[in-house]
Protein backbone atom coordinates (compact mmCIF):
# COMPACT_ATOMS: atom_id res chain seq x y z
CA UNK A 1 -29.99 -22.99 16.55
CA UNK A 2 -26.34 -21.98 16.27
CA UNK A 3 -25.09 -22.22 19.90
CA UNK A 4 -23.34 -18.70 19.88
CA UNK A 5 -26.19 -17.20 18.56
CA UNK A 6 -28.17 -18.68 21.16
CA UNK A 7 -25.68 -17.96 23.67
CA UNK A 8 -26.70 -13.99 22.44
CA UNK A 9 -30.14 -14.28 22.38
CA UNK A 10 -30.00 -15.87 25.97
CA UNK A 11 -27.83 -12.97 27.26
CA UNK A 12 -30.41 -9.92 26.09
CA UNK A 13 -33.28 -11.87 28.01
CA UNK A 14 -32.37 -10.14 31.00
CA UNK A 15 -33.53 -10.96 34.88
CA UNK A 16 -35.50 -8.97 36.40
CA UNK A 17 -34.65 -7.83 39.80
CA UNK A 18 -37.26 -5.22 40.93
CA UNK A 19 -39.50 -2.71 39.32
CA UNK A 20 -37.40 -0.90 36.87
CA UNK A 21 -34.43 -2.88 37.92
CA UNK A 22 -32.58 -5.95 35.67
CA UNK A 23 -29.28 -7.58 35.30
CA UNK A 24 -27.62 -9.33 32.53
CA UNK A 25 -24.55 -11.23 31.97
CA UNK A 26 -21.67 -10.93 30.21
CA UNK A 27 -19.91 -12.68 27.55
CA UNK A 28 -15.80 -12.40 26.82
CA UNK A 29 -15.77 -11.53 23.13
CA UNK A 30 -11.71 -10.20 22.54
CA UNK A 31 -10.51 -9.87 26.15
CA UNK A 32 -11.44 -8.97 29.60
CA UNK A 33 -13.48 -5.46 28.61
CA UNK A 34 -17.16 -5.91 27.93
CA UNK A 35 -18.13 -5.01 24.45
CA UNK A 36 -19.72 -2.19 23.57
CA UNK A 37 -22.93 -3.37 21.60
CA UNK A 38 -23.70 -5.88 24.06
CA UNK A 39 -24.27 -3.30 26.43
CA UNK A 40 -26.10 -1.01 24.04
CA UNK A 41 -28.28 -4.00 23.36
CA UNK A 42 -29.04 -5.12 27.03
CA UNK A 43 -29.77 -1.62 27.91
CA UNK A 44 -32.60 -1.04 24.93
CA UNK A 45 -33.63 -4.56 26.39
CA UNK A 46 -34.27 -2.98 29.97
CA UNK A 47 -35.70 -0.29 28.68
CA UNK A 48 -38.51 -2.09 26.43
CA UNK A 49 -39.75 -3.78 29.72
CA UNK A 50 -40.80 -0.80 30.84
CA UNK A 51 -42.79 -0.19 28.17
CA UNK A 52 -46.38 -1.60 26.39
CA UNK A 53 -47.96 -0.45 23.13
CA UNK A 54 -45.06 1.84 21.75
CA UNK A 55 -41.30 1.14 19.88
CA UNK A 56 -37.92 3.11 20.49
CA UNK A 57 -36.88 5.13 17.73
CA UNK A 58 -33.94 6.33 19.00
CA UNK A 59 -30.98 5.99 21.51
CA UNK A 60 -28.72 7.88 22.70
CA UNK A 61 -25.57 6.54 25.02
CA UNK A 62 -22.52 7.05 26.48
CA UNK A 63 -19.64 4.36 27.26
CA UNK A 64 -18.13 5.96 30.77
CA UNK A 65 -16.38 3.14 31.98
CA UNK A 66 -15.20 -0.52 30.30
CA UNK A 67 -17.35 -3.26 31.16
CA UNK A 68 -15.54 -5.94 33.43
CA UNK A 69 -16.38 -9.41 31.47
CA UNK A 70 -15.78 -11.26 34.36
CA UNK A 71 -19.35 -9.45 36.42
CA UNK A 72 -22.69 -9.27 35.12
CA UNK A 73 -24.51 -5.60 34.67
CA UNK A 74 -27.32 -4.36 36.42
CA UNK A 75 -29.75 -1.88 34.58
CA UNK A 76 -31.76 1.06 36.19
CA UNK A 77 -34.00 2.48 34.39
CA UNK A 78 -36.13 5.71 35.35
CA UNK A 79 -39.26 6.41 33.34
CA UNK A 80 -38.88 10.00 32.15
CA UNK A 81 -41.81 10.20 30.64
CA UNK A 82 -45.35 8.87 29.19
CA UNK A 83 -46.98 11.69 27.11
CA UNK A 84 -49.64 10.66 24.74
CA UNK A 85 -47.81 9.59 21.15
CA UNK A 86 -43.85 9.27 23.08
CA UNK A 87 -42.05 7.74 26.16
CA UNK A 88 -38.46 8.65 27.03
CA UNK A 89 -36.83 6.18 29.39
CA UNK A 90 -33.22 6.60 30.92
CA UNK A 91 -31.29 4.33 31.27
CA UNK A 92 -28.01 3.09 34.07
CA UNK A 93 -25.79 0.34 33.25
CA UNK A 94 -23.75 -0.43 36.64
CA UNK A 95 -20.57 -2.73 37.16
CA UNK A 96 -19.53 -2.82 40.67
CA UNK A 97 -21.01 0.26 41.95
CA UNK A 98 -20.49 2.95 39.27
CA UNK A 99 -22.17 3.37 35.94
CA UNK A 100 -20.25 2.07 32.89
CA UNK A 101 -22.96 3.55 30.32
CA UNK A 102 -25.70 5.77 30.40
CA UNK A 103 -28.49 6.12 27.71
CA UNK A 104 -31.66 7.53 26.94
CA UNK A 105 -33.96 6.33 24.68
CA UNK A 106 -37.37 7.59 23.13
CA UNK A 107 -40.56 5.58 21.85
CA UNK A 108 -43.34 6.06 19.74
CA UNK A 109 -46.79 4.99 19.39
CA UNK A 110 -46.99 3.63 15.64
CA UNK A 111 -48.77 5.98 13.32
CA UNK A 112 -48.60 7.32 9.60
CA UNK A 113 -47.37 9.69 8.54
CA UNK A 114 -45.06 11.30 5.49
CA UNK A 115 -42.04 8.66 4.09
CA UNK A 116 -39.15 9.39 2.41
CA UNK A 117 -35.56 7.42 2.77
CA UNK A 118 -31.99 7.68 1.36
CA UNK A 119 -31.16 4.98 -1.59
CA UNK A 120 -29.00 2.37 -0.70
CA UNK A 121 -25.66 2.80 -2.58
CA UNK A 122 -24.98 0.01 -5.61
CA UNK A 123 -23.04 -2.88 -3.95
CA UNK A 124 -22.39 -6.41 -4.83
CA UNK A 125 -24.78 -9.03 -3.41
CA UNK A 126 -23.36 -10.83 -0.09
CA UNK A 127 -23.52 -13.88 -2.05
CA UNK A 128 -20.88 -12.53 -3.66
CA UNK A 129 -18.17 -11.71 -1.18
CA UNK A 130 -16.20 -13.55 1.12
CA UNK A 131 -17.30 -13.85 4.56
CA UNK A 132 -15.10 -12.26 7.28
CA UNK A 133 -14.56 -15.50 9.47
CA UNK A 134 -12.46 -16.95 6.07
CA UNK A 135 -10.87 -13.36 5.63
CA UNK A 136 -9.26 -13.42 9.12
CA UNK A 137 -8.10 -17.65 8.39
CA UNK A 138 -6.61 -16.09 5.54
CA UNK A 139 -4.92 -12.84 7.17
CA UNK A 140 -3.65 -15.24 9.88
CA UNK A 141 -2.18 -17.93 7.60
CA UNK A 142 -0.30 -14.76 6.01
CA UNK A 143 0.65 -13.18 8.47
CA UNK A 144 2.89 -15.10 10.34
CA UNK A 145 3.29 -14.60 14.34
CA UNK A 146 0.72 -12.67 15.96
CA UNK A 147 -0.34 -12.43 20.01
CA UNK A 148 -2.34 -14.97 21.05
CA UNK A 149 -4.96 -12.57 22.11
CA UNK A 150 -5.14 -11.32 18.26
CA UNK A 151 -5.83 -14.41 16.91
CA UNK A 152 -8.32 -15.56 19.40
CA UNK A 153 -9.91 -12.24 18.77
CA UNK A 154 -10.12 -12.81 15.01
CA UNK A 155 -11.13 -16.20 15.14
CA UNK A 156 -13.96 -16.25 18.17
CA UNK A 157 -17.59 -17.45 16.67
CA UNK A 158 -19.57 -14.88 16.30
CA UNK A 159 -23.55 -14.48 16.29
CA UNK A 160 -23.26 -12.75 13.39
CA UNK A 161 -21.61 -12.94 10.05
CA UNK A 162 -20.23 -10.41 8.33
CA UNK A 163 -19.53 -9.99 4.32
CA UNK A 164 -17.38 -6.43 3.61
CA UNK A 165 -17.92 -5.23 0.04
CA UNK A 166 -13.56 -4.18 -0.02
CA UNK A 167 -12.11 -6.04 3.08
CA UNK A 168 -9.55 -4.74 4.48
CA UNK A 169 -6.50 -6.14 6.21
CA UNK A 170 -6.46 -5.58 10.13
CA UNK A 171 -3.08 -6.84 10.49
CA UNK A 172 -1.32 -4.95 7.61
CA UNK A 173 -3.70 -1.86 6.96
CA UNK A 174 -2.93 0.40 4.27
CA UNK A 175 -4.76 3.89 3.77
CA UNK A 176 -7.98 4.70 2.23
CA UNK A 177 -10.74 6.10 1.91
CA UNK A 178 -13.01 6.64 5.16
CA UNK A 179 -15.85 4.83 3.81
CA UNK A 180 -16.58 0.91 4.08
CA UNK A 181 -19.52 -1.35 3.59
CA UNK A 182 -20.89 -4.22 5.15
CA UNK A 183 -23.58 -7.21 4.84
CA UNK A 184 -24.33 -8.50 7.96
CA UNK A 185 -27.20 -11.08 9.39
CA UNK A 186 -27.26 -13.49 12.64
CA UNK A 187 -25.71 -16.90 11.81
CA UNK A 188 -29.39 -18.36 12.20
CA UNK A 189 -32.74 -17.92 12.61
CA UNK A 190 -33.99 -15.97 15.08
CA UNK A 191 -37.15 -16.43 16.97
CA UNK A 192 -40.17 -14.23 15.44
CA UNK A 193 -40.14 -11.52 18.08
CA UNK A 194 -39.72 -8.08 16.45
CA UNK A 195 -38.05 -6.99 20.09
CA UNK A 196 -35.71 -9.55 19.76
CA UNK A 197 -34.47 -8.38 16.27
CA UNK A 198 -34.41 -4.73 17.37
CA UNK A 199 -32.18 -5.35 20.22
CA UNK A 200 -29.46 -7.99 17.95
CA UNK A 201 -29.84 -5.05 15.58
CA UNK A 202 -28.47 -2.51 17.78
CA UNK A 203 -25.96 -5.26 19.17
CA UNK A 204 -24.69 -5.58 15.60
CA UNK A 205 -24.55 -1.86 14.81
CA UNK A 206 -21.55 -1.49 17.06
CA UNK A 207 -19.28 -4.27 15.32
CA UNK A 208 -17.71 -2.67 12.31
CA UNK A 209 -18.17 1.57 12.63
CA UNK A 210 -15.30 2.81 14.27
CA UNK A 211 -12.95 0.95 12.38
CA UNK A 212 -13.97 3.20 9.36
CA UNK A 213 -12.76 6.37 10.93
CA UNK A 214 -9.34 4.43 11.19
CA UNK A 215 -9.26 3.79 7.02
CA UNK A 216 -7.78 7.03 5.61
CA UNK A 217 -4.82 6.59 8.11
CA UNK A 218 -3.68 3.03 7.84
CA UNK A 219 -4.77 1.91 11.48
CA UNK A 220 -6.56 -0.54 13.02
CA UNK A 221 -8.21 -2.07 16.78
CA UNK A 222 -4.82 -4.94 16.47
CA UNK A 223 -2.08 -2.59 16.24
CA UNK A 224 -0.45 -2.01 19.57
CA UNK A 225 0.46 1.42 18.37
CA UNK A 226 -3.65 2.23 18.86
CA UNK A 227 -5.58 2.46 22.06
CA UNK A 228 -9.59 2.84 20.33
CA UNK A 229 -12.47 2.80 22.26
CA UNK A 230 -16.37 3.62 21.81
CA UNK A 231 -16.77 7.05 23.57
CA UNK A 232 -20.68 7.38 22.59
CA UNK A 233 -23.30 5.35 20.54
CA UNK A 234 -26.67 7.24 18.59
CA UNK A 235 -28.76 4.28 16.48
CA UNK A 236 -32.26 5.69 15.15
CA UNK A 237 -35.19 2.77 14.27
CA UNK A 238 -36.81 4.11 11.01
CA UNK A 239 -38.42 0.51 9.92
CA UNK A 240 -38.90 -3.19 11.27
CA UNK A 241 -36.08 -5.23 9.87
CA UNK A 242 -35.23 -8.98 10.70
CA UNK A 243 -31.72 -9.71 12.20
CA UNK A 244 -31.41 -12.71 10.18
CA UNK A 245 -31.85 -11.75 6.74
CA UNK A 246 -29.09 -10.00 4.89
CA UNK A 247 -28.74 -6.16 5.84
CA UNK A 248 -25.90 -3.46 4.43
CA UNK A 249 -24.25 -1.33 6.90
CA UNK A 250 -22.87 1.65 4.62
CA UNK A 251 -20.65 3.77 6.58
CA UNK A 252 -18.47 7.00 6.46
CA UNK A 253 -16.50 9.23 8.43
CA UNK A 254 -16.45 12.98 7.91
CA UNK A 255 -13.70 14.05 10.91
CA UNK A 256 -11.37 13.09 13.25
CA UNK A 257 -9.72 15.58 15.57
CA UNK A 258 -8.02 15.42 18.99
CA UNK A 259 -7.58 11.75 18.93
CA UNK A 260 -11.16 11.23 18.31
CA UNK A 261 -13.42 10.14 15.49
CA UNK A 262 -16.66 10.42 14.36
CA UNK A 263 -18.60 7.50 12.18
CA UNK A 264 -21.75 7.42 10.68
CA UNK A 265 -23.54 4.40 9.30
CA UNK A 266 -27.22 3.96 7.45
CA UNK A 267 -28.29 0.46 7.11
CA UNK A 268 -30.47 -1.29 4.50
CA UNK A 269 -32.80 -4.12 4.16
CA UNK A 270 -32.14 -6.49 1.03
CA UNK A 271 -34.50 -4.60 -0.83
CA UNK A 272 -33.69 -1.40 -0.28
CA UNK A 273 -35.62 -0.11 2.27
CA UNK A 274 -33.25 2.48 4.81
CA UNK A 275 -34.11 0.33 8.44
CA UNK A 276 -31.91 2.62 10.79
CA UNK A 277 -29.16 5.39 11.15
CA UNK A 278 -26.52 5.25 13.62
CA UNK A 279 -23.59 7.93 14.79
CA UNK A 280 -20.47 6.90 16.90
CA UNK A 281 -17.70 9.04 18.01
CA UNK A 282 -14.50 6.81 19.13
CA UNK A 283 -11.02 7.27 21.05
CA UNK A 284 -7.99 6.64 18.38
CA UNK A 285 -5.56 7.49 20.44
CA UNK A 286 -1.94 6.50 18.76
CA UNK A 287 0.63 6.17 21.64
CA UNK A 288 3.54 5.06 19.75
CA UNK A 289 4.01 5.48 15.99
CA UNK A 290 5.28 2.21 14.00
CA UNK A 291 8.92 1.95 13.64
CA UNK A 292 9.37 5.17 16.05
């Protein structure tokens, strides 16, 4: 197996300390702050240990602090509540005393029940797009000079590869429309554990949504100009999807106000099928202007 991917999958199965009580590490992915899906992902992680016989179909969370990469994360849970078709558990991520994120997520004994779903939008086939990891080799090689810390960012392995439908430069944005899509699957195969592909999943869905409430103004996570950060994270399970087969993240972004903006993503199985819904609100907070 691809040793980053493995590295992931690794880092999700958490240790357990008590009853209701884990930790899990953390991995340095573009500097010393913990990234946001990995905590999202360890957190749905502590959460499914709690449970038998039913799966989450929703999660809400807040980021309140940034993760120290450096310290692993222990995760509380409290069991809300076990009614007779759902279970709501909450759940505490805490760094060093104090509680970096705090989510609550709901599960559902499987039953049928009326189906309808959203088309996926008319895209080409990841086969035929360029994979991010050569995008950045060829923003870099263009470029010229960039920090160190840029660079490393841009070209860290990653457990899972990304294909955008337009790509767009990060070092030299240009305005557009606040809509992007994405193909996205794990770099290998993943072991045939439907827990394990639920957690990557919501792991994954935090990689590429904020950046598309930054198109229509020409910005981006590398400019210096921009401090952008996750401030909260909703991701809703409608059907069983595996991590490593290819899977379009279609995104939009309907407002930003008061140095905040909101993203919304659906994401689709190869053949169509609408697997889950997610919502993020982000800090795009410009502190200098370019050339001011």
């Amino acid at each position: 197996m691809n040793r980053t991917l493995d590295a992931l999958i690794r880092q999700l199965d958490l240790e357990q300390l008590e009853v209701n009580l884990f930790r899990g590490q953390s991995r340095d992915l573009w500097g010393p702050r913990v990234f946001g899906g990995q905590v999202i992902g360890q957190a749905l992680v502590a959460a499914e240990r709690t449970i038998e016989g039913r799966l989450p179909h929703s999660l809400h969370a807040y980021f309140l602090l940034p993760g120290d990469a450096e310290a692993p994360i222990v995760y509380q849970v409290e069991r809300v509540r076990d009614g007779r078709s759902f279970s709501a558990r909450r759940v505490q991520a805490i760094q060093h005393g104090r509680p970096i994120l705090s989510m609550i997520a709901s599960f559902q004994s499987p039953e049928a029940g009326l189906e309808h779903a959203a088309p996926m939008p008319d895209v080409p086939p990841p086969e035929a797009l360029t994979p991010s990891s050569e995008l950045n080799e060829r923003w870099l090689s263009e470029a010229g000079p960039v920090p160190t810390q840029v660079s490393e960012a841009l070209r860290a392995p990653s457990a899972i590869e990304f294909r955008p439908v337009e790509p767009q430069n990060p070092l030299h944005p240009s305005a557009g429309e606040p809509r992007q899509a994405v193909w996205f699957r794990a770099v290998d195969r993943v072991p045939d554990d439907p827990q394990v592909h639920r957690c990557i999943l919501a792991y994954a869905s935090d990689y590429t949504l904020m950046g598309t409430a930054l198109r229509p103004h020409g910005r981006s996570w590398y400019q210096p100009s921009m401090v952008v950060a996750s401030i909260d994270h909703a991701l809703w399970f409608h059907r069983a999807a595996r991590i490593d087969e290819w899977l379009l993240y279609a995104m939009d972004s309907p407002s930003a106000q008061m140095a905040r903006g909101l993203s919304r993503g659906q994401i689709f199985g190869r053949d169509g099928r609408l697997v889950a819904s997610v919502a993020q609100e982000g800090l795009m907070r410009e502190v200098s202007r370019p050339g001011a």
